[in-house]
N, C-alpha and C. Protein backbone atom coordinates (compact mmCIF):
# COMPACT_ATOMS: atom_id res chain seq x y z
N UNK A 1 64.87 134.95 20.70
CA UNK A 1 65.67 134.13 19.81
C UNK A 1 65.87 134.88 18.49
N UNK A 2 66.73 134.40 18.13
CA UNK A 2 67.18 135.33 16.65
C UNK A 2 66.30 134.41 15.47
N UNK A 3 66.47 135.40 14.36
CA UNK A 3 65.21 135.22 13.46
C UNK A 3 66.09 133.72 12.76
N UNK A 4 67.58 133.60 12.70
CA UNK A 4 68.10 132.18 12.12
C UNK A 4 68.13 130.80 12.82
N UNK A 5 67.71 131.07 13.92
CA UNK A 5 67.31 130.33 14.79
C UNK A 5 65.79 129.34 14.42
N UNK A 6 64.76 130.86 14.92
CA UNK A 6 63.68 130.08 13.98
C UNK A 6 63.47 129.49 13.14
N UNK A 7 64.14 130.11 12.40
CA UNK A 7 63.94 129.27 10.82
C UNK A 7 64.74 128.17 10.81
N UNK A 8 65.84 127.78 11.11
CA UNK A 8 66.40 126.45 11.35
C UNK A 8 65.74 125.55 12.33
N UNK A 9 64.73 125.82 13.29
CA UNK A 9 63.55 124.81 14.06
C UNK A 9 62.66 124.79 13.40
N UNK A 10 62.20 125.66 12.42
CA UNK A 10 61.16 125.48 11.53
C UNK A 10 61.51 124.78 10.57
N UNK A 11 62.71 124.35 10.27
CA UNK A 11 63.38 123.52 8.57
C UNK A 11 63.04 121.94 9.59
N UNK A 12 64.43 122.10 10.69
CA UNK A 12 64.26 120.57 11.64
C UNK A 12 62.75 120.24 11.38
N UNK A 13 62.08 121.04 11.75
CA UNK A 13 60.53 120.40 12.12
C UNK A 13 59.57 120.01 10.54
N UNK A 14 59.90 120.69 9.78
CA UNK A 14 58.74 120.35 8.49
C UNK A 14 59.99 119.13 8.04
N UNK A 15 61.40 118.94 8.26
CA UNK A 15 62.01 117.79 7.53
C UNK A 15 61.30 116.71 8.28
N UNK A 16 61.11 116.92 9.94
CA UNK A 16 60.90 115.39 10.62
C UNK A 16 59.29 115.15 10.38
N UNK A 17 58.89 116.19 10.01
CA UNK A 17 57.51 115.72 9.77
C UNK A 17 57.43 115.23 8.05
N UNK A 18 58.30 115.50 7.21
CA UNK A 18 58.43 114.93 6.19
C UNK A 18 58.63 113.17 5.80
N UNK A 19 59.55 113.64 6.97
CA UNK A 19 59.64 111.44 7.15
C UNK A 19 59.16 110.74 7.85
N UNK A 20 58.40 111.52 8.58
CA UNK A 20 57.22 110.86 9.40
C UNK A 20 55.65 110.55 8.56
N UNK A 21 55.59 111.57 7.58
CA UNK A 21 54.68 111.05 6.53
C UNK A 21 55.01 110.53 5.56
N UNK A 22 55.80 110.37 5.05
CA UNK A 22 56.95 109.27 3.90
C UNK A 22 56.91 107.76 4.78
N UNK A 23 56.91 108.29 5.86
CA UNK A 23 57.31 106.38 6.90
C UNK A 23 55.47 106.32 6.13
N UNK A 24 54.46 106.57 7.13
CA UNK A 24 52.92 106.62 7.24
C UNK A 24 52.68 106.24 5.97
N UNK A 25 52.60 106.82 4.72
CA UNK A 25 52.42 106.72 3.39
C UNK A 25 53.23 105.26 2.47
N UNK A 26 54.01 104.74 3.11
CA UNK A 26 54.64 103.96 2.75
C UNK A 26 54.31 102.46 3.74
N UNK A 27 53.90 102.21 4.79
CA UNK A 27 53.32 101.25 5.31
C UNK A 27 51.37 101.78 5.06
N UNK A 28 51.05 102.29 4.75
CA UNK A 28 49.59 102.95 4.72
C UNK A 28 49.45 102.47 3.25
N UNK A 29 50.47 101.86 2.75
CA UNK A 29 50.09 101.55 0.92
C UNK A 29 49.36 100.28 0.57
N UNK A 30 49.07 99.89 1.54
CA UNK A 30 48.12 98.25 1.48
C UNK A 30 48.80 97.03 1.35
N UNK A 31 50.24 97.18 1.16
CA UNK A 31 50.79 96.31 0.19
C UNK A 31 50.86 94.88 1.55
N UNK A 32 50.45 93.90 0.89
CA UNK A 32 50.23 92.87 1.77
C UNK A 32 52.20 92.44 2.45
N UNK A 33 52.29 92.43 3.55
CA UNK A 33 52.89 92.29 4.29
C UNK A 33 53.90 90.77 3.86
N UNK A 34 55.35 90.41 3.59
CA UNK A 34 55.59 89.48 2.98
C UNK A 34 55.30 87.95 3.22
N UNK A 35 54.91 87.89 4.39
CA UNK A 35 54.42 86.22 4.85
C UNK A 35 53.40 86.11 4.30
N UNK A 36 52.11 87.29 4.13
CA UNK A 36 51.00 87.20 3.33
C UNK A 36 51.15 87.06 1.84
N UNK A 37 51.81 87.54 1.40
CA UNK A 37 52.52 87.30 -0.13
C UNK A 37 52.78 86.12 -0.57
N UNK A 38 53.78 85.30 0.58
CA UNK A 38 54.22 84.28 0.44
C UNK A 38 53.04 82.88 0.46
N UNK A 39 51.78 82.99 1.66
CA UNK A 39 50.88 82.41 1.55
C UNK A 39 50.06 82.12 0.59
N UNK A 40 49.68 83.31 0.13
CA UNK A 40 49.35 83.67 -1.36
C UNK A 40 49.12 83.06 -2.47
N UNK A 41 50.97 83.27 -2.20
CA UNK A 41 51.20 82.62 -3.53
C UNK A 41 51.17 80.92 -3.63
N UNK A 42 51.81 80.89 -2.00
CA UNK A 42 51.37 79.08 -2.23
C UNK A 42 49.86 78.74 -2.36
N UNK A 43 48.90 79.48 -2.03
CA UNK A 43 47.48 78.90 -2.27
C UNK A 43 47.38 79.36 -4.18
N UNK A 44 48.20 79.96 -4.86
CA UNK A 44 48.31 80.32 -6.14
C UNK A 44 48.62 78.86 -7.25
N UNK A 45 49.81 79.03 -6.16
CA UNK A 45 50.55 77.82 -6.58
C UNK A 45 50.20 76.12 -6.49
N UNK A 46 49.40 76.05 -5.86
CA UNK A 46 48.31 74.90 -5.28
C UNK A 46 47.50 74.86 -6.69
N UNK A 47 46.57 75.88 -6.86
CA UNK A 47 45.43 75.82 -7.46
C UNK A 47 45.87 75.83 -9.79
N UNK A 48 47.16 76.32 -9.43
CA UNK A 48 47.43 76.42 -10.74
C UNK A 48 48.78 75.78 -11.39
N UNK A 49 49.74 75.40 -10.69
CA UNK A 49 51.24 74.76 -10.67
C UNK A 49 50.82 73.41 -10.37
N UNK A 50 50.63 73.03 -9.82
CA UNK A 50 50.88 72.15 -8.35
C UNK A 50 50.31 70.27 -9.79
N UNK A 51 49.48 70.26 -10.81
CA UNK A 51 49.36 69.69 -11.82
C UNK A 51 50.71 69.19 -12.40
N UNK A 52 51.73 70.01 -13.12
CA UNK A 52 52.92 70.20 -13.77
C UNK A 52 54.27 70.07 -12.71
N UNK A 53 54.46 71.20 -12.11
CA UNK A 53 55.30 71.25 -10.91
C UNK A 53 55.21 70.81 -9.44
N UNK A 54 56.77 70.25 -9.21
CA UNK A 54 56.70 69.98 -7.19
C UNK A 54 56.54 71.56 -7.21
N UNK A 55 55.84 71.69 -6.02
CA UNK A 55 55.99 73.05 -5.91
C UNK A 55 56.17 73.14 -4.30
N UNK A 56 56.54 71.97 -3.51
CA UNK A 56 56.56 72.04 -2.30
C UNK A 56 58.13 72.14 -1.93
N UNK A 57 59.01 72.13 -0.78
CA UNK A 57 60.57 72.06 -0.85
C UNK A 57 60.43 70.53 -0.81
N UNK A 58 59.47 70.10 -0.14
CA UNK A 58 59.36 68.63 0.21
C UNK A 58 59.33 67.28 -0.93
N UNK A 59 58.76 67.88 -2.10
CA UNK A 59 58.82 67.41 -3.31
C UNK A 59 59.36 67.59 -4.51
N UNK A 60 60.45 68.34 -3.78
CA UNK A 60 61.10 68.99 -4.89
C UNK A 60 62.44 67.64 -5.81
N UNK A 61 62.49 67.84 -6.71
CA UNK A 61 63.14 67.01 -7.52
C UNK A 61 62.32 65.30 -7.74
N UNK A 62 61.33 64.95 -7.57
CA UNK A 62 60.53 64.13 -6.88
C UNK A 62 59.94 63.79 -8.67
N UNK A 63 59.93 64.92 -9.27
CA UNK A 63 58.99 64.25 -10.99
C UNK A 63 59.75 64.79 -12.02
N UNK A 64 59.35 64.00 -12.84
CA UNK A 64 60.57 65.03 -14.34
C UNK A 64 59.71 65.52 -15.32
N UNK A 65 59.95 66.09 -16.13
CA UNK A 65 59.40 67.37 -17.15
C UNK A 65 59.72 68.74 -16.26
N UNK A 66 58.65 69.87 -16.23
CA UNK A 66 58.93 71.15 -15.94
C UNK A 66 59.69 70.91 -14.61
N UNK A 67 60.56 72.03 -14.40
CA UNK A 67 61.19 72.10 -13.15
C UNK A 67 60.62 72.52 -12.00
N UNK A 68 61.14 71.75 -10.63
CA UNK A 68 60.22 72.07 -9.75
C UNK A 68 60.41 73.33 -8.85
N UNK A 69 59.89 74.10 -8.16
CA UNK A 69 60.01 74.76 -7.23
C UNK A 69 61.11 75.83 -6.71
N UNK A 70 61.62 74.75 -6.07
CA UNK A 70 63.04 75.00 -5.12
C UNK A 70 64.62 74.98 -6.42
N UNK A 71 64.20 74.30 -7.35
CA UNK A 71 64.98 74.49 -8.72
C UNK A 71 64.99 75.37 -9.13
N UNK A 72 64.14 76.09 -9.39
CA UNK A 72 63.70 77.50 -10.13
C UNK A 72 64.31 78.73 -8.87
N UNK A 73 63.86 78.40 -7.88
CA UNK A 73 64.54 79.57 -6.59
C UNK A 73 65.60 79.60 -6.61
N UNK A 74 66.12 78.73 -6.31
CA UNK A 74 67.87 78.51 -6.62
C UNK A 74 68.64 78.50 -7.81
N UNK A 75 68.15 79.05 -9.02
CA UNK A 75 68.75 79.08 -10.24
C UNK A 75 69.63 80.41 -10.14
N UNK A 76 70.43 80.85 -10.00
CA UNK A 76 71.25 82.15 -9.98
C UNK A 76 70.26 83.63 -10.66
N UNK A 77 70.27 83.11 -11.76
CA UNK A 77 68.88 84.13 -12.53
C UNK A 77 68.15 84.24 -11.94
N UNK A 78 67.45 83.93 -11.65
CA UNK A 78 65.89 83.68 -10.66
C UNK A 78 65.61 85.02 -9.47
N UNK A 79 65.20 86.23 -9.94
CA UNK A 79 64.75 87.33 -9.08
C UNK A 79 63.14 87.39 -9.10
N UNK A 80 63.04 88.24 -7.89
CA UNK A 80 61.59 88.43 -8.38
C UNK A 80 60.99 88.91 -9.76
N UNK A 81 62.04 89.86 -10.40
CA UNK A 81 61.63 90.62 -11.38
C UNK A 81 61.51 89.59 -12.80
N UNK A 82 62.61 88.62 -12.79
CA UNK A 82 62.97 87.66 -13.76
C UNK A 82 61.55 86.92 -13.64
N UNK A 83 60.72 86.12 -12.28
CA UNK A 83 60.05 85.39 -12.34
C UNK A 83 58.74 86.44 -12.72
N UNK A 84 58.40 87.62 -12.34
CA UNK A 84 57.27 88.26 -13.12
C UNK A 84 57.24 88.84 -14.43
N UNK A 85 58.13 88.60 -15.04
CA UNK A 85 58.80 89.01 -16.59
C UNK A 85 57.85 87.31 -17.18
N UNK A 86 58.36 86.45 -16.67
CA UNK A 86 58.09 84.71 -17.19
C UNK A 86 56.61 85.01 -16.66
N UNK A 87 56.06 85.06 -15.60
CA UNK A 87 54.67 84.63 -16.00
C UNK A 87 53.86 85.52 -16.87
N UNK A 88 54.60 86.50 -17.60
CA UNK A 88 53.49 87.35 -18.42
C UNK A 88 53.97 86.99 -19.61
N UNK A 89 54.72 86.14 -19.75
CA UNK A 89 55.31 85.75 -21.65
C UNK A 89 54.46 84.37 -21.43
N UNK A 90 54.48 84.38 -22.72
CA UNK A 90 53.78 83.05 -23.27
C UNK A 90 54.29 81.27 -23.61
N UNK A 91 54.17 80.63 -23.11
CA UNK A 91 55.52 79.89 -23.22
C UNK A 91 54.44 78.64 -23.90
N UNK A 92 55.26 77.83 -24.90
CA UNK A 92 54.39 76.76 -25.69
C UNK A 92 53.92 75.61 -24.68
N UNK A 93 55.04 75.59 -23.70
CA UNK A 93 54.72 74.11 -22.99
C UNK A 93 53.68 74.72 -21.32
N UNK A 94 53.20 75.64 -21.33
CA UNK A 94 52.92 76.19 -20.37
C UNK A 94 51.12 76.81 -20.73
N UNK A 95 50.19 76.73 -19.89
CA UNK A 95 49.34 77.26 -19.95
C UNK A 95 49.30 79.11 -20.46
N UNK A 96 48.98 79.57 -20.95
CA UNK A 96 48.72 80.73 -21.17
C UNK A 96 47.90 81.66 -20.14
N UNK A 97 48.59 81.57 -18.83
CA UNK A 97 47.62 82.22 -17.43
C UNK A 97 47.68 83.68 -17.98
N UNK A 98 46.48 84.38 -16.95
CA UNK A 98 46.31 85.57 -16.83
C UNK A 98 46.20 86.14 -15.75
N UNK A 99 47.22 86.65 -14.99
CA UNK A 99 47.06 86.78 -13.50
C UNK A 99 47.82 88.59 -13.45
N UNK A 100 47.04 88.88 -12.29
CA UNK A 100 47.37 90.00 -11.92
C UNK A 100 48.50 90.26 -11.54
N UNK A 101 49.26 91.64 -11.42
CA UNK A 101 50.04 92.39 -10.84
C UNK A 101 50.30 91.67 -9.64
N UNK A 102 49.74 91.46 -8.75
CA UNK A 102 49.62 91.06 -7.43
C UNK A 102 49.65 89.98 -7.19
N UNK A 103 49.20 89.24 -8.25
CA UNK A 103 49.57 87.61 -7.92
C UNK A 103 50.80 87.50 -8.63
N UNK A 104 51.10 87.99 -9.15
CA UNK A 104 52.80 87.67 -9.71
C UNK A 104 53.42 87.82 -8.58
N UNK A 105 53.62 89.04 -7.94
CA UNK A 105 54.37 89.50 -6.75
C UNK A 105 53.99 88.44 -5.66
N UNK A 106 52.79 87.83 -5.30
CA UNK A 106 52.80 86.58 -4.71
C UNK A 106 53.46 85.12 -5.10
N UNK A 107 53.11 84.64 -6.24
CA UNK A 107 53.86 83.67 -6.91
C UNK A 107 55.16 84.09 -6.44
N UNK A 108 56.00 84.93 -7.24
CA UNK A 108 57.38 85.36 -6.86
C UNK A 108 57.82 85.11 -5.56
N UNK A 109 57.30 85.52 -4.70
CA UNK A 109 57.05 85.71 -3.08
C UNK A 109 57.56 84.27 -2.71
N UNK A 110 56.02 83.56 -3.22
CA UNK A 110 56.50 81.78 -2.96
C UNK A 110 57.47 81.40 -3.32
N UNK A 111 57.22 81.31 -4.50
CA UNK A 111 58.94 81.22 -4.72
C UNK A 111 60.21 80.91 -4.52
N UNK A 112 60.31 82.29 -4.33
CA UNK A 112 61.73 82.67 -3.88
C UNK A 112 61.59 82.52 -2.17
N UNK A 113 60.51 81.98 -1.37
CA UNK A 113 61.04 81.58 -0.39
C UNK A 113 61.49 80.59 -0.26
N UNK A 114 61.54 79.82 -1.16
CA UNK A 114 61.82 78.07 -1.00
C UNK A 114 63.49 78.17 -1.22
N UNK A 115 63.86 79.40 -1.63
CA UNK A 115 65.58 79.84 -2.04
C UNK A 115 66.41 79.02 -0.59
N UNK A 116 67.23 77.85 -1.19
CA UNK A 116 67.95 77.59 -0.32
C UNK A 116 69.66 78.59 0.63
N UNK A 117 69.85 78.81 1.33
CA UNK A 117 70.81 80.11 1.96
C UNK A 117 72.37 79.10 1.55
């Protein structure tokens, strides 16, 4: 075989092994899987919302003061990024929580599954 040969099975081969460890490294990152996220956050949302807010779809619109749930999912604004921006500001009518990285991304999770299609 000619020497441009090789080297073009040698490029094919270190690229497919490139995205074969990019795939590996990228499910290998721990990151909890999104139904687990979503569980999460409803056992989050139970233990710390659930006082103030419906936080169920089932109870949603059901009490007045803070908004419930499925209100907040369905607000046009309402991304994940928007809802982990809000639980790290301080809000007067709102507890002053302190929650991790990870439980935001859960909260969020919950959330925005209650998003009606």
């Amino acid at each position: 075989m000619a020497r441009s040969t090789w080297l073009q099975i040698l490029i094919e081969l270190l690229g497919a092994l490139a995205v074969l460890l990019f795939v590996r490294l990228h499910h290998a990152s721990g990151a909890p899987l999104p139904s687990e996220g979503i569980a999460a956050g409803h056992r989050l949302a139970e233990a710390w919302c659930r006082d103030c807010h419906a936080i169920e779809a089932d109870t949603a619109g059901t009490r007045g003061g803070p908004p419930d749930f499925v209100a907040l999912a369905n607000r046009p604004s309402t991304t994940a990024l928007s809802l982990k921006v809000f639980f790290k500001t301080s809000h007067h009518r709102m507890p002053n929580l302190i929650i991790t990285p990870e439980q935001a991304d859960d909260l969020a999770s919950y959330i925005l599954s209650l998003r009606r299609n």
